[in-house]
Protein backbone atom coordinates (compact mmCIF):
# COMPACT_ATOMS: atom_id res chain seq x y z
CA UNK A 1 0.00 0.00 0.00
CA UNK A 2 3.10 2.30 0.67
CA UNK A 3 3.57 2.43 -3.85
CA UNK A 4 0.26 4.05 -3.94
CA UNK A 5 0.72 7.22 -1.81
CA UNK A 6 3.56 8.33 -4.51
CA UNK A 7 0.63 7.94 -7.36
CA UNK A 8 -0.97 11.43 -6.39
CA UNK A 9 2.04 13.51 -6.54
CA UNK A 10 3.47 12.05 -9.89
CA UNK A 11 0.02 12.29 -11.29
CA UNK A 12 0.56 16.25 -10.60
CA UNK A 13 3.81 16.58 -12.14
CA UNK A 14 3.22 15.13 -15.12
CA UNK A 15 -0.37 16.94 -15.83
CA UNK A 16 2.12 19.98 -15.46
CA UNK A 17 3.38 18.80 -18.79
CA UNK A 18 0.30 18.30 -20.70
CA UNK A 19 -0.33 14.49 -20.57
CA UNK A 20 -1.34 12.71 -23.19
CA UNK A 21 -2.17 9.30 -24.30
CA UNK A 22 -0.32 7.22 -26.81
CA UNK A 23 -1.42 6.71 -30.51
CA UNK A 24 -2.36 3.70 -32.12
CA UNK A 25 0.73 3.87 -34.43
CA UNK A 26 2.94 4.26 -31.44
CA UNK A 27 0.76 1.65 -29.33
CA UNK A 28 0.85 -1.48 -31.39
CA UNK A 29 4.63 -1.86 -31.64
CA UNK A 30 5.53 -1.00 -27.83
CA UNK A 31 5.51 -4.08 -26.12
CA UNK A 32 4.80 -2.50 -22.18
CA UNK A 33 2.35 -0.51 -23.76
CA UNK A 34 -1.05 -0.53 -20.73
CA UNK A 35 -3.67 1.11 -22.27
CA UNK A 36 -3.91 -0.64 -25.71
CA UNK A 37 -6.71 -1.45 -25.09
CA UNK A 38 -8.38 2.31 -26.19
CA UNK A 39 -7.34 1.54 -29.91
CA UNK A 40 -8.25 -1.85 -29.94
CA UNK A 41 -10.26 -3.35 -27.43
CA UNK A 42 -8.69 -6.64 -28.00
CA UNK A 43 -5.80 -5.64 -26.51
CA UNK A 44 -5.22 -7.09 -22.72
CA UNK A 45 -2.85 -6.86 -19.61
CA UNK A 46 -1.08 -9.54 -17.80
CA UNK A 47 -2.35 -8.01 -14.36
CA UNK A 48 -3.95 -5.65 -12.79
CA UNK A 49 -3.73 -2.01 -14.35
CA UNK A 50 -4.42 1.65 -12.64
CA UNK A 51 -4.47 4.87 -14.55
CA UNK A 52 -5.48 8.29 -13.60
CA UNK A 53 -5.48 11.68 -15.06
CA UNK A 54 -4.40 10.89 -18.33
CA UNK A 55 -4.71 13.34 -21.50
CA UNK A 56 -5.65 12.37 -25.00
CA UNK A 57 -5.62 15.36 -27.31
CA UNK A 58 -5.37 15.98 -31.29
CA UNK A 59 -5.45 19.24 -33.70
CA UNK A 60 -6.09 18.93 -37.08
CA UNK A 61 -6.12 22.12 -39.68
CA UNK A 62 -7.07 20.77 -43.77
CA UNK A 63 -5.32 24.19 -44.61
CA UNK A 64 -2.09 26.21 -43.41
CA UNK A 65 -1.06 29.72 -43.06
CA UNK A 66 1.02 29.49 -46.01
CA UNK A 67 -2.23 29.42 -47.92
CA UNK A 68 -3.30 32.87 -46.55
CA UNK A 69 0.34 34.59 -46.18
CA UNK A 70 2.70 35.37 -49.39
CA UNK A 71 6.26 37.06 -50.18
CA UNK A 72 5.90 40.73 -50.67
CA UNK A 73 8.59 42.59 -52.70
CA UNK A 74 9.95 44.43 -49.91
CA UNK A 75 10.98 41.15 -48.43
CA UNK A 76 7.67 40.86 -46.31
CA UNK A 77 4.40 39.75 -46.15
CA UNK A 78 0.87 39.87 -47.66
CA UNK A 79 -1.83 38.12 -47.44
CA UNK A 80 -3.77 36.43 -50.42
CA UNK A 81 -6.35 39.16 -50.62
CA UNK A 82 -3.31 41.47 -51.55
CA UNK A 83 -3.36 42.76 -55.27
CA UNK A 84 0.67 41.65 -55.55
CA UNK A 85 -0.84 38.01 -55.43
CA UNK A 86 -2.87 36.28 -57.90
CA UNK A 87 -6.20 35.40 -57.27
CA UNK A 88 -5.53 31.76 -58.97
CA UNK A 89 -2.68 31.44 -56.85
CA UNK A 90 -4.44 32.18 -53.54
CA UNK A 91 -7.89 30.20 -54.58
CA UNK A 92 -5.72 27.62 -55.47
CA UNK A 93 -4.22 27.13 -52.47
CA UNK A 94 -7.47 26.49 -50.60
CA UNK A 95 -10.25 23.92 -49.92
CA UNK A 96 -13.74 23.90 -50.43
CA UNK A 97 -13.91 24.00 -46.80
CA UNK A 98 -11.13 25.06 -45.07
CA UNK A 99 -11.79 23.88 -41.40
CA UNK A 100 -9.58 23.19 -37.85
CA UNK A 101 -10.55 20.64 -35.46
CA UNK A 102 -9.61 19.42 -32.33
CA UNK A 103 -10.57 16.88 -29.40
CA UNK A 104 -9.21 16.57 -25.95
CA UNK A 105 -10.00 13.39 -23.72
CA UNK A 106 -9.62 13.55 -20.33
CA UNK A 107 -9.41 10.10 -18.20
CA UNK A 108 -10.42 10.44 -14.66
CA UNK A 109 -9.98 7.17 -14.06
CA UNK A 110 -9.49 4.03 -15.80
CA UNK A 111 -8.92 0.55 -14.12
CA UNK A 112 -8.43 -3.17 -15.93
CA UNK A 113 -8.12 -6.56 -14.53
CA UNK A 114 -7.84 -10.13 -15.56
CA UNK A 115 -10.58 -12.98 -15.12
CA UNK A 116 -9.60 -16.44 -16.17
CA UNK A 117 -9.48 -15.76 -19.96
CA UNK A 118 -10.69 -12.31 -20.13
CA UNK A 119 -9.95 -8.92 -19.88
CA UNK A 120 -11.80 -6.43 -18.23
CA UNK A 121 -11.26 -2.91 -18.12
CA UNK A 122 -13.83 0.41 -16.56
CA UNK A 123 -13.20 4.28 -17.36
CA UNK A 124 -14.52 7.21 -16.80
CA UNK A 125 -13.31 10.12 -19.26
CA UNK A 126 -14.03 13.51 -20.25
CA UNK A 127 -14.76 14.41 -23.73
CA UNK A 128 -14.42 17.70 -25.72
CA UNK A 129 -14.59 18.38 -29.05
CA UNK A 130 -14.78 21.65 -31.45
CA UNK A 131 -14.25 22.75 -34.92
CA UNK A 132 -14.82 25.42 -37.46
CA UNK A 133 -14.82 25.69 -41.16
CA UNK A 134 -15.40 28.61 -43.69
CA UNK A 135 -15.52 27.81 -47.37
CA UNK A 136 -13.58 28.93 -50.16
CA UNK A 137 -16.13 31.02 -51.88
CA UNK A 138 -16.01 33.08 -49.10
CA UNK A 139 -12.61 34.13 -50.12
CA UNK A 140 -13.58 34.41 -53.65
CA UNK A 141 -15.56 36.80 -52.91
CA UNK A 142 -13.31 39.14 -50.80
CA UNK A 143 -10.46 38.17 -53.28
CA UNK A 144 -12.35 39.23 -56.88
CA UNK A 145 -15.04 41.68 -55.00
CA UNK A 146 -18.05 39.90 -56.74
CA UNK A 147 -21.45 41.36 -55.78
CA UNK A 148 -23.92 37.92 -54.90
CA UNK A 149 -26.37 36.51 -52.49
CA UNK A 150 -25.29 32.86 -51.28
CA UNK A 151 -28.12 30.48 -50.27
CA UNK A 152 -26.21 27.66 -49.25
CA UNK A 153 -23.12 28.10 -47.14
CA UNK A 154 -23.46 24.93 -44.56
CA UNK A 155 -19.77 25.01 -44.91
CA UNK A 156 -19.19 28.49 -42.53
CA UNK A 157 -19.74 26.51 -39.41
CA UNK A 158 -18.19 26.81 -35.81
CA UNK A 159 -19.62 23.80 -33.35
CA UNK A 160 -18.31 22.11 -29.74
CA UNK A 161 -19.30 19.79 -27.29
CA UNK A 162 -17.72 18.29 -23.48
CA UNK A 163 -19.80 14.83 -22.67
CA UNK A 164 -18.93 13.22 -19.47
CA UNK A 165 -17.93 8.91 -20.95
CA UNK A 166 -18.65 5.63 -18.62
CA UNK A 167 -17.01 2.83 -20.67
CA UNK A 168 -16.87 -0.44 -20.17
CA UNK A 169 -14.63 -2.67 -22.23
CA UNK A 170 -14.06 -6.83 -22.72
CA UNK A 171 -11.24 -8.76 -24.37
CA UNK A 172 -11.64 -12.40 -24.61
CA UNK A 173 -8.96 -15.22 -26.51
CA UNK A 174 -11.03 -17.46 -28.28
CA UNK A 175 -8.27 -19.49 -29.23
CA UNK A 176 -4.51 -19.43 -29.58
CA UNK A 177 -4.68 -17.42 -32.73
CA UNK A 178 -7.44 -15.01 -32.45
CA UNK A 179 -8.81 -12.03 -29.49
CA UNK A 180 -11.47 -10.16 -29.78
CA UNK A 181 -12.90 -7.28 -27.81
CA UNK A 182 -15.38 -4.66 -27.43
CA UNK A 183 -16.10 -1.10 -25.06
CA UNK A 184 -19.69 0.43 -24.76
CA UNK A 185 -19.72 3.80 -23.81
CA UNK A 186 -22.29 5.92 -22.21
CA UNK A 187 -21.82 9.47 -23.17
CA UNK A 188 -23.74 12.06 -21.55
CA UNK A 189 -23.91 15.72 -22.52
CA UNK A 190 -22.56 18.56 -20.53
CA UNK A 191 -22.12 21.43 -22.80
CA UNK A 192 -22.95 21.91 -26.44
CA UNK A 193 -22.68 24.85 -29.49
CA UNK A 194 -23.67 25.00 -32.75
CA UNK A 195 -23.37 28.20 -35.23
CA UNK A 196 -23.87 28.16 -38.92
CA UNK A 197 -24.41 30.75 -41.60
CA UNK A 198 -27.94 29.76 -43.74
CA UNK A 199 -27.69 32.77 -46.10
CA UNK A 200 -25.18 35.69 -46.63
CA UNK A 201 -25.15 39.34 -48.84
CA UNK A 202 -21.97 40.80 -49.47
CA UNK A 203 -20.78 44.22 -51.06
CA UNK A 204 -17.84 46.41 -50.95
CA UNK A 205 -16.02 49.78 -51.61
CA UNK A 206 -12.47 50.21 -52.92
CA UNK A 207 -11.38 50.12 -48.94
CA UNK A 208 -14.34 48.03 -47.09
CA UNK A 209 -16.25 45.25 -47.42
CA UNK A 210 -19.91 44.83 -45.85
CA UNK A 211 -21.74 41.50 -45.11
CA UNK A 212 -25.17 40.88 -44.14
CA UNK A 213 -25.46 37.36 -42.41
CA UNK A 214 -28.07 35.26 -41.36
CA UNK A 215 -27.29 32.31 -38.88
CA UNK A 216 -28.59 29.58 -36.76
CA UNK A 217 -27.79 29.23 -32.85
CA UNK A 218 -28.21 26.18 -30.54
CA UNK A 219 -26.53 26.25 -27.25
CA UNK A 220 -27.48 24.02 -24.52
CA UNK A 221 -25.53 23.62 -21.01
CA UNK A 222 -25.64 21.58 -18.10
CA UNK A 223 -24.47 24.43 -15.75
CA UNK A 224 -27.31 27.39 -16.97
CA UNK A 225 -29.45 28.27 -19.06
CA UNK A 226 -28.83 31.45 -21.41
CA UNK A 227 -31.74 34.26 -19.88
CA UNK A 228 -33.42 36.38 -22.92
CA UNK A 229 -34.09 40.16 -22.87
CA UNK A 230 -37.36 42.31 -23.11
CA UNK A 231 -37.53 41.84 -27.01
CA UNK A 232 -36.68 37.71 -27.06
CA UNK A 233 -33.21 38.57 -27.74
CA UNK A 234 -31.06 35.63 -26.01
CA UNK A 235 -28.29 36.95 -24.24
CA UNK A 236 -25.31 34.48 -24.21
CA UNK A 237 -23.28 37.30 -21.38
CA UNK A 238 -26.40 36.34 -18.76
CA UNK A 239 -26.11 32.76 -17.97
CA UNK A 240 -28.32 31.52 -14.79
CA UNK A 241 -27.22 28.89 -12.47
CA UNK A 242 -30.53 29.34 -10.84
CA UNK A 243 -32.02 27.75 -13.97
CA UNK A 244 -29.45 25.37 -14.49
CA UNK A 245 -31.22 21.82 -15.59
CA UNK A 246 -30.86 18.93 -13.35
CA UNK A 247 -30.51 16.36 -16.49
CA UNK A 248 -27.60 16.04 -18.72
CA UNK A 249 -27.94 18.21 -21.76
CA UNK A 250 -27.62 15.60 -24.58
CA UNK A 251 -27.02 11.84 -24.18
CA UNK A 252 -25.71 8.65 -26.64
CA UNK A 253 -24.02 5.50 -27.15
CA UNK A 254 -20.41 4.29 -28.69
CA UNK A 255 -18.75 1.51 -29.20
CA UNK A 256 -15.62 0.49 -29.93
CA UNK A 257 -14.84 -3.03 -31.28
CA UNK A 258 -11.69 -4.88 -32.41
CA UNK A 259 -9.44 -8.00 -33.32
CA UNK A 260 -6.37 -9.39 -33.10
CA UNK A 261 -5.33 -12.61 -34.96
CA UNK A 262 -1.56 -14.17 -34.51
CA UNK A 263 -1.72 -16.57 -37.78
CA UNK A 264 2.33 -16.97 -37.65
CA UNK A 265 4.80 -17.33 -34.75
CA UNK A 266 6.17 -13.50 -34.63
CA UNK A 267 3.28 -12.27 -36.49
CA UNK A 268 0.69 -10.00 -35.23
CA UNK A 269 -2.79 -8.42 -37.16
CA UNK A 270 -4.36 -5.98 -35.61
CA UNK A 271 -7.86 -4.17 -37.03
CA UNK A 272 -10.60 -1.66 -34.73
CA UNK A 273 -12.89 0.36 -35.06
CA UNK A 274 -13.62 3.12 -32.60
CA UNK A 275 -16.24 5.28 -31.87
CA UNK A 276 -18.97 3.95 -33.64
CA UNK A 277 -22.39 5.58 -32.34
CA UNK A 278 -24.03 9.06 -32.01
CA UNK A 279 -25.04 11.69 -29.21
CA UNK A 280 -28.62 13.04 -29.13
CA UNK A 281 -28.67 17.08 -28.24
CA UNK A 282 -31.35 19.28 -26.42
CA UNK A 283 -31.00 22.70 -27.36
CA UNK A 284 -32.67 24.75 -24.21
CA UNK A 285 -31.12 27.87 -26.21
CA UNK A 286 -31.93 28.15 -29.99
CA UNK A 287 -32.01 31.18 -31.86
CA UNK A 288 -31.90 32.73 -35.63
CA UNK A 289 -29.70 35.68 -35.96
CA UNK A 290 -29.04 38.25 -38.65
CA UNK A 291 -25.90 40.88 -38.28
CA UNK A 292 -23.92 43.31 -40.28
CA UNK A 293 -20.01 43.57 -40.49
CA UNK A 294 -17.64 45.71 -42.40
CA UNK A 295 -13.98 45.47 -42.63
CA UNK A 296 -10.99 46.42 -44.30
CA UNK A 297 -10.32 42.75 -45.57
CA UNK A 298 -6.27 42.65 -44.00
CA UNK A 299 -4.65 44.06 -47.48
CA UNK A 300 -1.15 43.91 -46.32
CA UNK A 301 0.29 42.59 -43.03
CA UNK A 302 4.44 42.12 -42.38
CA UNK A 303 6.36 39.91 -40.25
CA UNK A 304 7.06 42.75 -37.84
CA UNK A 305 2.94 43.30 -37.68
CA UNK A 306 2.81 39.78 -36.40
CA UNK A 307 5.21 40.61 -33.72
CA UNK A 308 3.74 43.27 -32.30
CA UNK A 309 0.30 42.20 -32.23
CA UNK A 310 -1.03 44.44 -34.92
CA UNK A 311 -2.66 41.75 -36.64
CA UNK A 312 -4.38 40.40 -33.58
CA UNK A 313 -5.51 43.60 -32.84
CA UNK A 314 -7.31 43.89 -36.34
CA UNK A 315 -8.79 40.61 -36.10
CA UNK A 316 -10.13 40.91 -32.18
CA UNK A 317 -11.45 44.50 -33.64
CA UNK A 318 -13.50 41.91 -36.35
CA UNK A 319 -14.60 39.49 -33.59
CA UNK A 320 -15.97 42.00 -31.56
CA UNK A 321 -17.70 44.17 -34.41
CA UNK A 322 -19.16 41.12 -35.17
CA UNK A 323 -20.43 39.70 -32.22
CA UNK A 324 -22.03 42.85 -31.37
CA UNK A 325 -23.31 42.91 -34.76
CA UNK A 326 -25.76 39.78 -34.26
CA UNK A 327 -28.63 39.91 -32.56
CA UNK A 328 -30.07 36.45 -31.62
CA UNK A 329 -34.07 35.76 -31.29
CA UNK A 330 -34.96 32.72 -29.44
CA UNK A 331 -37.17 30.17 -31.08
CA UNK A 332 -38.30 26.70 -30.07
CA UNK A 333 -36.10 24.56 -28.19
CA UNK A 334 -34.75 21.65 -30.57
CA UNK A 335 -33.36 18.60 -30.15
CA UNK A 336 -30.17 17.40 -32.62
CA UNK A 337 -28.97 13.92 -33.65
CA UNK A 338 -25.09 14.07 -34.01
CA UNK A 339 -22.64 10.97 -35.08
CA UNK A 340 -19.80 11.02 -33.27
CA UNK A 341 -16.61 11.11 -35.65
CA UNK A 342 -15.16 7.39 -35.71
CA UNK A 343 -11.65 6.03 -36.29
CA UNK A 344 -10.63 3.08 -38.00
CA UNK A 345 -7.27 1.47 -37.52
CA UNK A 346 -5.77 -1.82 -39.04
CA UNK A 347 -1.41 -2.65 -38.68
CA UNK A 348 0.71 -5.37 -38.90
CA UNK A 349 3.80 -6.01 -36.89
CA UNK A 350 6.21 -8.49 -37.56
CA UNK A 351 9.07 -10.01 -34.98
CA UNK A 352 12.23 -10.84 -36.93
CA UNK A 353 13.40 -14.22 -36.23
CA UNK A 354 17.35 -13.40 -35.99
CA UNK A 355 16.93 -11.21 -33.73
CA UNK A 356 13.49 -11.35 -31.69
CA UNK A 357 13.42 -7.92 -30.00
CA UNK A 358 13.02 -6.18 -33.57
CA UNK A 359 9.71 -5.45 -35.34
CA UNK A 360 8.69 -3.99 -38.25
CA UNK A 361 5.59 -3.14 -39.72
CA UNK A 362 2.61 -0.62 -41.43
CA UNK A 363 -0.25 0.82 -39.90
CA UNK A 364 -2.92 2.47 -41.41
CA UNK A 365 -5.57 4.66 -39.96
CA UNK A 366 -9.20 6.86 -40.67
CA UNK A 367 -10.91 9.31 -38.46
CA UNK A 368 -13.37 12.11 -38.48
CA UNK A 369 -15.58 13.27 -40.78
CA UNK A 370 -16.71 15.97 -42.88
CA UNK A 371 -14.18 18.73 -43.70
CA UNK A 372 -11.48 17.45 -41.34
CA UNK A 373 -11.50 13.54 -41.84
CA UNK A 374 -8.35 12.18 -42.24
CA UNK A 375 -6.63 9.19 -43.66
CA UNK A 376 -2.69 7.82 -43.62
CA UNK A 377 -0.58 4.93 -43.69
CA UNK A 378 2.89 4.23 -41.86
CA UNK A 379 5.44 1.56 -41.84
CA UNK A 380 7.16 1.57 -38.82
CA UNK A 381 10.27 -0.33 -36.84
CA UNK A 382 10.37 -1.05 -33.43
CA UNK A 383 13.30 -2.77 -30.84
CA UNK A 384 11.68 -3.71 -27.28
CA UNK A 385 14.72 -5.37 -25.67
CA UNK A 386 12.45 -6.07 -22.70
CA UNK A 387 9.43 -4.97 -20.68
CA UNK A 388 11.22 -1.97 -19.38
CA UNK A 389 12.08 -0.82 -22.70
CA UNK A 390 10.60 0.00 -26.14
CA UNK A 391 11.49 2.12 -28.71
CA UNK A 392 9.81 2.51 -32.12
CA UNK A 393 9.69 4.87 -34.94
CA UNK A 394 8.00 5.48 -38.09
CA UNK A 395 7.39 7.49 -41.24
CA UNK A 396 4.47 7.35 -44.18
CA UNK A 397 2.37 9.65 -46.02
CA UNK A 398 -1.34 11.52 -44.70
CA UNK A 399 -3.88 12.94 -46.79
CA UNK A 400 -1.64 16.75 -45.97
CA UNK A 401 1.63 14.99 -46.93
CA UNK A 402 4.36 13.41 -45.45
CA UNK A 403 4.19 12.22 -42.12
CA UNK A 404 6.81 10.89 -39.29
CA UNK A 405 6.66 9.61 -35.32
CA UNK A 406 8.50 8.56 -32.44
CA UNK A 407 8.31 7.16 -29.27
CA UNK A 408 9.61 5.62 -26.17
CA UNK A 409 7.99 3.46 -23.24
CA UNK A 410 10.01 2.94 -20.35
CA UNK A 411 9.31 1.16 -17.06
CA UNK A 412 10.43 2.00 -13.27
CA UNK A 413 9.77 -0.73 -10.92
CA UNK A 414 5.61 -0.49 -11.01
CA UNK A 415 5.43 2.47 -13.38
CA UNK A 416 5.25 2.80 -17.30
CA UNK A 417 5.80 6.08 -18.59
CA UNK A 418 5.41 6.57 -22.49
CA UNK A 419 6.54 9.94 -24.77
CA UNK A 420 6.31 10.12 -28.13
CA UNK A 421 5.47 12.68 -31.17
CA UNK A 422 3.33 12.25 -34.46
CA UNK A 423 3.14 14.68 -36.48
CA UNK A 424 3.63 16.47 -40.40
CA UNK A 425 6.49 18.44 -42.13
CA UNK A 426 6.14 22.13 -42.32
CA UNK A 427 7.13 25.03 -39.94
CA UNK A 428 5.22 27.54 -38.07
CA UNK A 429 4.32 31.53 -38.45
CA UNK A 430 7.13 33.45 -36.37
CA UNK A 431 5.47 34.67 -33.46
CA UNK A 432 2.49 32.60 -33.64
CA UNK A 433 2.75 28.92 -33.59
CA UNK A 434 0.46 28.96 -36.34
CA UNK A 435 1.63 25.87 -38.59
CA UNK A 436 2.72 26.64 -41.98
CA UNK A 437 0.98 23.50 -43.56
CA UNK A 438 -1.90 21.70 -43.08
CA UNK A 439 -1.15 19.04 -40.22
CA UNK A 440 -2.68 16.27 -38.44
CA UNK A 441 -0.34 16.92 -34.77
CA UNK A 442 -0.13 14.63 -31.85
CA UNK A 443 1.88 15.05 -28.70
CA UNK A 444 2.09 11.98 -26.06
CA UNK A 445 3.15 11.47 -22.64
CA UNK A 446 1.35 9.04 -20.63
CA UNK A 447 1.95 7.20 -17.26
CA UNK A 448 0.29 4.21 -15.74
CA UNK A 449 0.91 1.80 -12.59
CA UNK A 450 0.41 -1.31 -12.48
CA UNK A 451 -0.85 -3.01 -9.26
């Protein structure tokens, strides 16, 4: 009992550091790897396994700020509404819906043990998940000043959502060759927000543009309930705890299933599927809006704008001219049927025979949806001398480019701490952190104990 009064205090020093759990294409080829199990359910301990206040997070952007920022001939730069830059250049270099995403998965705690042939394992996690996306023809517009009304622009879209998750997972051998495993998770809805443009006007000057937009709200939360004004206007600054609903705001199912087949002494298959189910959403707070903005449309910015904040201050200017700009009117509560985005992973790893502590093998891997799903394949080589030690590393090619990882799981008497990177080529904005290209980004640190 002594081991477990350390677990507190290292629990604190690494959430100082961001933790964050391990990736499938790191977690297949480390052999001490504990919590496999989250990217294929299949996967099982030895013994008894404790984990608390672990971090799973990824960003994802379909475009970079290379698309939006060019050379200028005085050595600095524009963006891609400036006149130096050609408009099929700067199109060109977008999507149809250029979007950002991101998820972050908090584990609370998370506990697996062993029963004759099976493997159980019980979590309870945090979930949160946003993204955004505007669509090219947005930037058409600003870019060639073309006077139209747009019907259909379901692409301009900012949504989130934080669900408390009870899972509940099983891995069972059903022979000598072949696992299989499942999790069901109960998801229920803390917090949700939905905003999308339904129709926009726009029209401009030689210096400013003007645009007339028309939007859908839903916002629902577990801790109040958004109070409206004299005229029906919701106001999303006055939010009443005294209101605040007893039941969760949205609630849903997912599963995650998974096998693993050994067909060959040093051979390994590995296929999953995670994810698979959908939330249902009350919206206590649904409105229709219509605003107007103008702006100058960012002709020109420099390197030494982006150091001293000038650009942020134009585009916090925007945001709030905007904001103040909208004017929401409450309508009928509704209720919103929402898949959550799965992930599909398959790999093979293969244990060379002259020498059984290396592996090599490919991965291969699907998740999300919509503007921001994402698809990539990696071969990868790994040397686990023993349980105290694994290294592995790999490289392949995403749907943004080239991509490359690392990682390294290393045990200390009862604990197994794991670090590794995925990520893309490409740079970042000086100043910013803003990455250059469009990236699929992954940073891991994880720790477990094992009991």
């Amino acid at each position: 009992m002594r081991k477990i009064r350390f677990i507190p205090a290292i629990v604190l020093v690494f959430a100082a550091f961001s933790l964050q759990a391990q990736s499938f294409q790191d977690a297949f080829f480390l052999d001490g790897y504990r919590l496999g199990y989250r990217d294929n359910p299949a996967f099982a301990n030895d013994g008894k396994v404790l984990g608390v206040g672990q971090w799973s997070s990824r960003t994802r952007n379909n475009v970079g700020a290379a698309a939006f920022l060019y050379p200028a001939a005085d050595g600095g730069l524009v963006t891609g509404l400036h006149e130096s830059v050609p408009a099929k250049t700067f199109l060109g270099n977008l999507r149809q819906d250029n979007a950002v995403s991101g998820s972050v998965n908090y584990n609370l705690f998370s506990y697996g043990w062993r029963t004759d042939r099976a493997y159980h394992t019980l979590e309870l996690n945090a979930r949160v998940r946003y993204e955004a996306s505007v669509p090219r023809e947005i930037f058409r517009i600003l870019k060639l000043g073309t006077v139209q009304a747009y019907d259909d622009l379901g692409g301009m879209r900012a949504a989130g959502n934080a669900c408390a998750e009870i899972a509940y997972g099983y891995s069972r051998k059903l022979s000598d060759v072949v696992s299989v495993g499942a999790r069901a998770k109960l998801l229920l809805g803390l917090e949700s927000v939905r905003y999308e443009v339904t129709d926009l006007d726009v029209s401009f000057s030689q210096e400013r543009y003007q645009a007339i937009l028309r939007a859908e709200l839903d916002l629902t939360s577990r801790m109040g309930k958004v109070r409206t004004d004299a005229d029906g206007f919701l106001n999303v600054k006055d939010i009443s705890a005294r209101d605040k609903w007893r039941l969760p705001a949205g609630a849903g199912l997912a599963f995650d299933l998974g096998v693993v087949v050994t067909p060959a002494e040093g051979l390994t298959l590995s296929a999953s599927v995670l994810d698979l189910g959908a939330l249902v959403w009350y919206y206590g707070n649904a409105g229709k809006s219509m605003g107007i903005v103008s702006f100058s449309g960012l002709q020109g910015v420099s390197v030494e704008q982006l150091r001293d904040g000038a650009l942020q201050e134009e585009v916090n200017r925007l945001k709030e001219e905007f904001l103040a700009s909208l004017r929401i009117q409450g309508v009928e509560r509704r209720v919103c049927f929402e898949a959550v985005p799965l992930t599909l992973n398959v790999g093979a790893k293969y244990a060379l025979p002259f020498c059984e502590t290396l592996a090599v093998g490919l991965t291969g891997s699907y998740s999300g949806r919509g503007a921001t799903a994402y698809k990539e394949a990696r071969a990868a080589v790994a040397w686990n001398p023993d349980r105290r030690l694994g290294i592995t590393a790999n490289a392949g090619y995403g749907d943004y480019g080239p991509v490359y990882g690392a990682a390294l799981s290393l045990g200390i008497r009862c604990f197994r701490l794991y670090v590794g990177l995925q990520n893309g080529f490409g740079g970042t904005v000086p100043y910013s952190g803003t990455p250059l290209k469009a990236n699929n980004k992954t940073l891991t640190i994880g720790l477990t104990y094992d009991i």
